[in-house]
Protein backbone atom coordinates (compact mmCIF):
# COMPACT_ATOMS: atom_id res chain seq x y z
CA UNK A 1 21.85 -8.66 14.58
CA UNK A 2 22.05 -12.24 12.69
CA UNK A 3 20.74 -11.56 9.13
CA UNK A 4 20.56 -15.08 8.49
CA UNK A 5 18.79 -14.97 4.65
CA UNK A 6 15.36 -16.85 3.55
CA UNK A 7 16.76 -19.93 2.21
CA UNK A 8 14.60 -22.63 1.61
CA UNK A 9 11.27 -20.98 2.71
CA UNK A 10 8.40 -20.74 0.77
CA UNK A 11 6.28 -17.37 1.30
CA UNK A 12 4.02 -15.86 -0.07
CA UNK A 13 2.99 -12.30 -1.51
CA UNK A 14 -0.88 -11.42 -1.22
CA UNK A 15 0.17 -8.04 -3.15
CA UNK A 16 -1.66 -6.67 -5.87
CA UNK A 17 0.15 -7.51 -9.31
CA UNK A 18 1.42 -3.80 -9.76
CA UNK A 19 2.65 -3.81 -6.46
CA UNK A 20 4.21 -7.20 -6.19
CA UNK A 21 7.80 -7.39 -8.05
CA UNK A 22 9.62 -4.74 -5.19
CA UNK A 23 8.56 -7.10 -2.66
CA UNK A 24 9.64 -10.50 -4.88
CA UNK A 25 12.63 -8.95 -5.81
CA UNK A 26 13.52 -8.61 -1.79
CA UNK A 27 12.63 -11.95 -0.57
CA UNK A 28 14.17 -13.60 -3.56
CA UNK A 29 17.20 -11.90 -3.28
CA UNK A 30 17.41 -13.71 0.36
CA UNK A 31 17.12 -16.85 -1.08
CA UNK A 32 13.15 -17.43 -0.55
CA UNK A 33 10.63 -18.92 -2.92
CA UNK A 34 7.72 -16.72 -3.59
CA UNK A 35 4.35 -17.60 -4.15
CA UNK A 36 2.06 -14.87 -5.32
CA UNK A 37 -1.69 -14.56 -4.19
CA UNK A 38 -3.08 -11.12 -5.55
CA UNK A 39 -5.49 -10.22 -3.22
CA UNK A 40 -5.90 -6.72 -4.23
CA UNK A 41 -7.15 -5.27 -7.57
CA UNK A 42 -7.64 -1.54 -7.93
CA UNK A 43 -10.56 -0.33 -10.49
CA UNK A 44 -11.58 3.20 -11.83
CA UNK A 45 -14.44 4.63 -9.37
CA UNK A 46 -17.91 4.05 -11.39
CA UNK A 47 -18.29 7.59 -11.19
CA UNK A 48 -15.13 9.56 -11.88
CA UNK A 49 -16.44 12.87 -12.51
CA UNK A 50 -15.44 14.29 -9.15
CA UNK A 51 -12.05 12.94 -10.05
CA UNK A 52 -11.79 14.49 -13.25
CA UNK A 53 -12.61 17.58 -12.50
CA UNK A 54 -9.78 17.91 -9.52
CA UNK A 55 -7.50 16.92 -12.00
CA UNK A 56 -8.44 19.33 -14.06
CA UNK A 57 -8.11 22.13 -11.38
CA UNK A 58 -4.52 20.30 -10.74
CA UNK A 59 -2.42 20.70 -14.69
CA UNK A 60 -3.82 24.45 -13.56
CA UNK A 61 -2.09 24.95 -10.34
CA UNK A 62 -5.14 25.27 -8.24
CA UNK A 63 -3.97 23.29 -5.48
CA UNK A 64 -1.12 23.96 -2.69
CA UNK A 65 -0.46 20.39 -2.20
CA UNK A 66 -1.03 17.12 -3.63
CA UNK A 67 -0.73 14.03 -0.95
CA UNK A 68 -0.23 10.48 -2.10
CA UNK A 69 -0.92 8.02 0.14
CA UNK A 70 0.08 4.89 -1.47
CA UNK A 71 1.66 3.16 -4.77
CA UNK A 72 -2.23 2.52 -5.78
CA UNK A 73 -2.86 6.01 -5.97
CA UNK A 74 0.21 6.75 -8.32
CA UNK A 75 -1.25 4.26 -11.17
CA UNK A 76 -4.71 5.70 -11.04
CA UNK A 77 -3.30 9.09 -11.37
CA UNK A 78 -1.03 8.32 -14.24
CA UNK A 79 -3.80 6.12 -15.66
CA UNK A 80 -6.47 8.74 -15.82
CA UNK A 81 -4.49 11.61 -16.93
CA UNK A 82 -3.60 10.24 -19.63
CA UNK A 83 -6.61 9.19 -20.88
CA UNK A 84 -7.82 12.55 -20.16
CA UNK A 85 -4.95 13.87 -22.30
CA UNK A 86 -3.56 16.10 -19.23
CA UNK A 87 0.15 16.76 -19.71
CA UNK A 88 2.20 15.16 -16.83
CA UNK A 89 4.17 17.85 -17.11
CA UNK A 90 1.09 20.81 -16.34
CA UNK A 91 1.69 19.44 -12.67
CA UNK A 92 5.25 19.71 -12.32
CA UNK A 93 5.21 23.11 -13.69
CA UNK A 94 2.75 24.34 -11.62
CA UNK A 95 3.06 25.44 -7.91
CA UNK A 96 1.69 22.68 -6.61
CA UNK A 97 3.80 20.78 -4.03
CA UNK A 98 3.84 16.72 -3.51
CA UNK A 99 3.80 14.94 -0.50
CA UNK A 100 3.97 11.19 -0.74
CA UNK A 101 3.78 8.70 2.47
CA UNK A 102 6.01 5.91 2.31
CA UNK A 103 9.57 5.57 0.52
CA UNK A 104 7.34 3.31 -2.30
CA UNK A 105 5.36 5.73 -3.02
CA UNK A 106 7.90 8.74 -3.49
CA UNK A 107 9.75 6.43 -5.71
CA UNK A 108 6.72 5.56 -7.94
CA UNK A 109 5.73 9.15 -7.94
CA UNK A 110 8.83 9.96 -9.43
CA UNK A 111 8.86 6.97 -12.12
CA UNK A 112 5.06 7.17 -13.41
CA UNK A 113 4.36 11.00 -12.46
CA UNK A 114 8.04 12.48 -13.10
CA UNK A 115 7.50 14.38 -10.39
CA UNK A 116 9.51 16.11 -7.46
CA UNK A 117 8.21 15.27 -3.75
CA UNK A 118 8.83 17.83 -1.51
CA UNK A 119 7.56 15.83 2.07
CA UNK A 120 7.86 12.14 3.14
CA UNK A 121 7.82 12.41 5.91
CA UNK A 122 9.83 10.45 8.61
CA UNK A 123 6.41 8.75 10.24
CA UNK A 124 3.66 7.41 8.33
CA UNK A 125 1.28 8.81 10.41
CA UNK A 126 -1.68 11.35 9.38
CA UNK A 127 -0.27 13.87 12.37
CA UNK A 128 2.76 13.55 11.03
CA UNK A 129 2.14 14.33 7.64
CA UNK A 130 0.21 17.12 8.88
CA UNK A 131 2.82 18.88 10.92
CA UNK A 132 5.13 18.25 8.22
CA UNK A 133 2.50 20.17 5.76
CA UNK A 134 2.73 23.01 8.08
CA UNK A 135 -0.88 23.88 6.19
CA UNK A 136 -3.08 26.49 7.92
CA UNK A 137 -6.58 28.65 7.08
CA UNK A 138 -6.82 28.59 3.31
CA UNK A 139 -4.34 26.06 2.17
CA UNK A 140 -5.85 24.07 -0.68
CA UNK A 141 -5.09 20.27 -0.64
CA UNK A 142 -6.03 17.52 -3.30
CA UNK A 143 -6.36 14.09 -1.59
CA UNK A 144 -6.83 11.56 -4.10
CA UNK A 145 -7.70 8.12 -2.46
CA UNK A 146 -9.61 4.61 -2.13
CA UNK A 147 -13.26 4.44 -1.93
CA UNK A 148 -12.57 2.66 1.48
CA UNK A 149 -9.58 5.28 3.01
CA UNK A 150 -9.96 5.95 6.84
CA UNK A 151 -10.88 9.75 7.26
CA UNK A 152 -7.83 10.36 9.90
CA UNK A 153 -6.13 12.16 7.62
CA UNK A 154 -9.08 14.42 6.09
CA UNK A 155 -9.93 15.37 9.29
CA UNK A 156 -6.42 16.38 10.67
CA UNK A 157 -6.32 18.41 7.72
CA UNK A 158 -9.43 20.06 8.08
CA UNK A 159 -8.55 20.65 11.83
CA UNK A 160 -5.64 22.62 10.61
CA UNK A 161 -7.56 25.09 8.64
CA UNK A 162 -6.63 23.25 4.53
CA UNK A 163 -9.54 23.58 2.68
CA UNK A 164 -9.85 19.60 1.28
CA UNK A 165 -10.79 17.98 -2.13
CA UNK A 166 -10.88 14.66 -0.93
CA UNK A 167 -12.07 12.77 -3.94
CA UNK A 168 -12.78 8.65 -4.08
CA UNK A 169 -10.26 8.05 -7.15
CA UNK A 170 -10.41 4.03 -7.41
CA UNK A 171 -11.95 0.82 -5.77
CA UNK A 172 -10.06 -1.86 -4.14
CA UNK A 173 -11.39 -5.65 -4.84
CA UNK A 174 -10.48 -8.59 -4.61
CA UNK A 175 -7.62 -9.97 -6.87
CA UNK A 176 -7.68 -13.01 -8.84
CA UNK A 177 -4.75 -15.36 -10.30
CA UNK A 178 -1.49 -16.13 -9.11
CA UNK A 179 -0.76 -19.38 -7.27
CA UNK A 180 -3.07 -22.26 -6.15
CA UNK A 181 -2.40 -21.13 -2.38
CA UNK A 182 -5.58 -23.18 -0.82
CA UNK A 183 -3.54 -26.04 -2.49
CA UNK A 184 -0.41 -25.25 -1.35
CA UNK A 185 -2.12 -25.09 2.10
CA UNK A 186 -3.93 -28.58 1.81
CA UNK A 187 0.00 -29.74 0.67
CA UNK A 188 1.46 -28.33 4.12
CA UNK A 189 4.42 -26.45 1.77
CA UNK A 190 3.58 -22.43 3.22
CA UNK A 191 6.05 -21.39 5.29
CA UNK A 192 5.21 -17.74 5.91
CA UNK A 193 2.31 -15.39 4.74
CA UNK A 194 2.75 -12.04 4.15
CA UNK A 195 0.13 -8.66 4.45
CA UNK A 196 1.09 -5.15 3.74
CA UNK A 197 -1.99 -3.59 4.56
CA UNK A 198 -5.33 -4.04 6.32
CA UNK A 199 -6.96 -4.00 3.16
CA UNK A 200 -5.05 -8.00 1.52
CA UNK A 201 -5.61 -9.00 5.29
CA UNK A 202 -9.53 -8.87 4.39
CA UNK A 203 -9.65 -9.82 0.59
CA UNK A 204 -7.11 -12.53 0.93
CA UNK A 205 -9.68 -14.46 3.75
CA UNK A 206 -12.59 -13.56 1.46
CA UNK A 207 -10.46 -14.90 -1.95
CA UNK A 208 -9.75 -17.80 0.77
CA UNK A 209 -12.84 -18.62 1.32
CA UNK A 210 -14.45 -18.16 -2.02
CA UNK A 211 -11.53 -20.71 -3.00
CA UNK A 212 -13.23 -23.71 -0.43
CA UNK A 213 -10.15 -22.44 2.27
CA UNK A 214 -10.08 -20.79 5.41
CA UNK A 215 -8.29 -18.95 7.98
CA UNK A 216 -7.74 -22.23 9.83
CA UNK A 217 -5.38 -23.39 7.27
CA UNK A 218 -2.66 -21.11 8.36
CA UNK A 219 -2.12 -22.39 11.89
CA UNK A 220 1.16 -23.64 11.02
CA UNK A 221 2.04 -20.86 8.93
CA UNK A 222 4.16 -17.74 9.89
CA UNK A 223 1.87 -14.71 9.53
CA UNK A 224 4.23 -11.54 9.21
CA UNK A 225 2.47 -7.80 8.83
CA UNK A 226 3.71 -4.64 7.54
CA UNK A 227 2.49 -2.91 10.76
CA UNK A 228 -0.06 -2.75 13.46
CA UNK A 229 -2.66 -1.92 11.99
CA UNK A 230 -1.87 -4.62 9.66
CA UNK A 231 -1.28 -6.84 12.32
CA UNK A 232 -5.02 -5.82 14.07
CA UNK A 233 -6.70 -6.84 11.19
CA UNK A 234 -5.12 -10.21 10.84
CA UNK A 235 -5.86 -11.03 14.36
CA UNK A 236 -9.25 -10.08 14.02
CA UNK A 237 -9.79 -12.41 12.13
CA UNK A 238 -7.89 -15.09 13.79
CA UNK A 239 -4.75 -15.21 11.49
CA UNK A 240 -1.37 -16.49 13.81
CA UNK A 241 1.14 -13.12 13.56
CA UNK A 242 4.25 -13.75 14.52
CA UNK A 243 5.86 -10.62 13.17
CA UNK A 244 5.31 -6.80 12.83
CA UNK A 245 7.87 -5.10 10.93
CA UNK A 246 9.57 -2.67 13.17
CA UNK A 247 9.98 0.03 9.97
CA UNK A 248 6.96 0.08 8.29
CA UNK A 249 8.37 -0.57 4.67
CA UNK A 250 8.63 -3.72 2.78
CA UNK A 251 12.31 -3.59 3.48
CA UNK A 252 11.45 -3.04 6.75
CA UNK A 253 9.13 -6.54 6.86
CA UNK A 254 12.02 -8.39 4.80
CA UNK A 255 14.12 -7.44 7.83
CA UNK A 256 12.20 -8.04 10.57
CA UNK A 257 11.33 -11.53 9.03
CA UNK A 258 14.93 -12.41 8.75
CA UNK A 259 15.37 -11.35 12.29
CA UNK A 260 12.46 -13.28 13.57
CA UNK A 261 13.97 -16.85 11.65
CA UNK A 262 17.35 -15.78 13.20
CA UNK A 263 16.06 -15.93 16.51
CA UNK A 264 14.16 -19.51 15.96
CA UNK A 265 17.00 -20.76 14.54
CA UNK A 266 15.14 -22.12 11.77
């Protein structure tokens, strides 16, 4: 495969700002320029009590497994033990094992939670995760997510028998700061756009909009997507993707972009 690099494009990260430097650090490293558009910001549910109490009945070992499900989830977990005053290290020495989906996630579990994960699993796919669980009648699970998660995964684990503390540990809004990217869009200087979830597909068009753009602007633009369900959402609502990242990593949409310039030959 031609890895031709980046060179001389100008794209742009709609990451939130936690999330944002792996991602930089990739496309700058092929020679792009990055403009960054936060379109996600992750807040403390109003209510946490729910919350605290699971994590309470984590530091003591009352749960088989712990799933992750994104970087997101990592911070708020970090975040709120510690201002609850629980002991990182309650978790690791407890029974409890850690499944994380997606190699970013693993890696920030390790670096914020100084924890061991036991299952990533190869497909980041509820069924997968689930067969890779191997849970059954009785297995306890804590499932720490967004208010706005999609139930697949709750209900694959209740279908195997885990008994589920699914608890609503943040909110995701819309970000703020960054770039001027309505401006860069009036200027015609955006070469490529990119989404790693469904969820800066629909706050960057409402931050768009809110900023006197629109989805129009990017008809020139190259919209690449994480995934497919990425890649749904953006065509919903009428955003031009040109690429879906084969291996559903930010690696894996660094490559597949590269790829995809290779081919047009720039």
């Amino acid at each position: 495969m031609n890895t031709q690099k980046l060179t001389g494009l100008r794209i742009a990260n709609t990451r939130g700002l936690r999330q944002a430097p792996a991602l930089t650090r990739l496309l700058e490293e092929e020679g792009a320029e990055v403009l960054h558009y936060p379109t996600i910001e992750i807040e403390p549910s109003a209510d946490s009590s729910d919350f605290d109490a699971a994590l309470a009945e984590l530091a003591q070992g009352h749960f088989d497994w712990l799933i992750v499900t994104s970087t997101n989830t990592v911070y708020i977990l970090a975040d709120r033990m510690r201002e609850l005053g629980i002991g990182l290290e309650s978790v690791a020495e407890s029974k409890t094992k850690v499944a994380a989906v997606g190699s970013a996630t693993a890696t920030a579990i390790s670096q914020e939670l100084n924890l061991v994960v036991d299952l990533l699993p190869e497909e980041y796919v509820a069924e997968a995760l689930v067969a890779g669980l191997q849970v059954g009648k009785g297995s306890r699970v804590f499932l720490p997510q967004s208010a706005i998660a999609r139930p697949v995964l709750v209900k694959a684990l209740r279908r195997a028998g885990a008994e589920v503390r699914d608890v609503k540990a943040y909110e995701t809004v819309v970000g703020h700061g960054g770039d001027d990217l309505p401006q860069h869009f009036w200027q015609g200087d955006v070469d490529v756009v990119l989404f790693t979830s469904a969820s800066t597909v629909h706050n960057f068009v409402s931050r768009l909009k809110a900023e006197s753009g629109d989805a129009a602007m990017l008809c020139d633009v190259t919209v690449a997507c994480i995934g497919p369900m990425t890649a749904e959402a953006a065509r919903r609502h009428e955003l031009p993707v040109r690429v879906v990242a084969e291996s559903h990593t930010v690696e894996g949409l660094v490559q597949s972009l590269k790829a995809y310039f290779a081919r047009r030959g720039r």
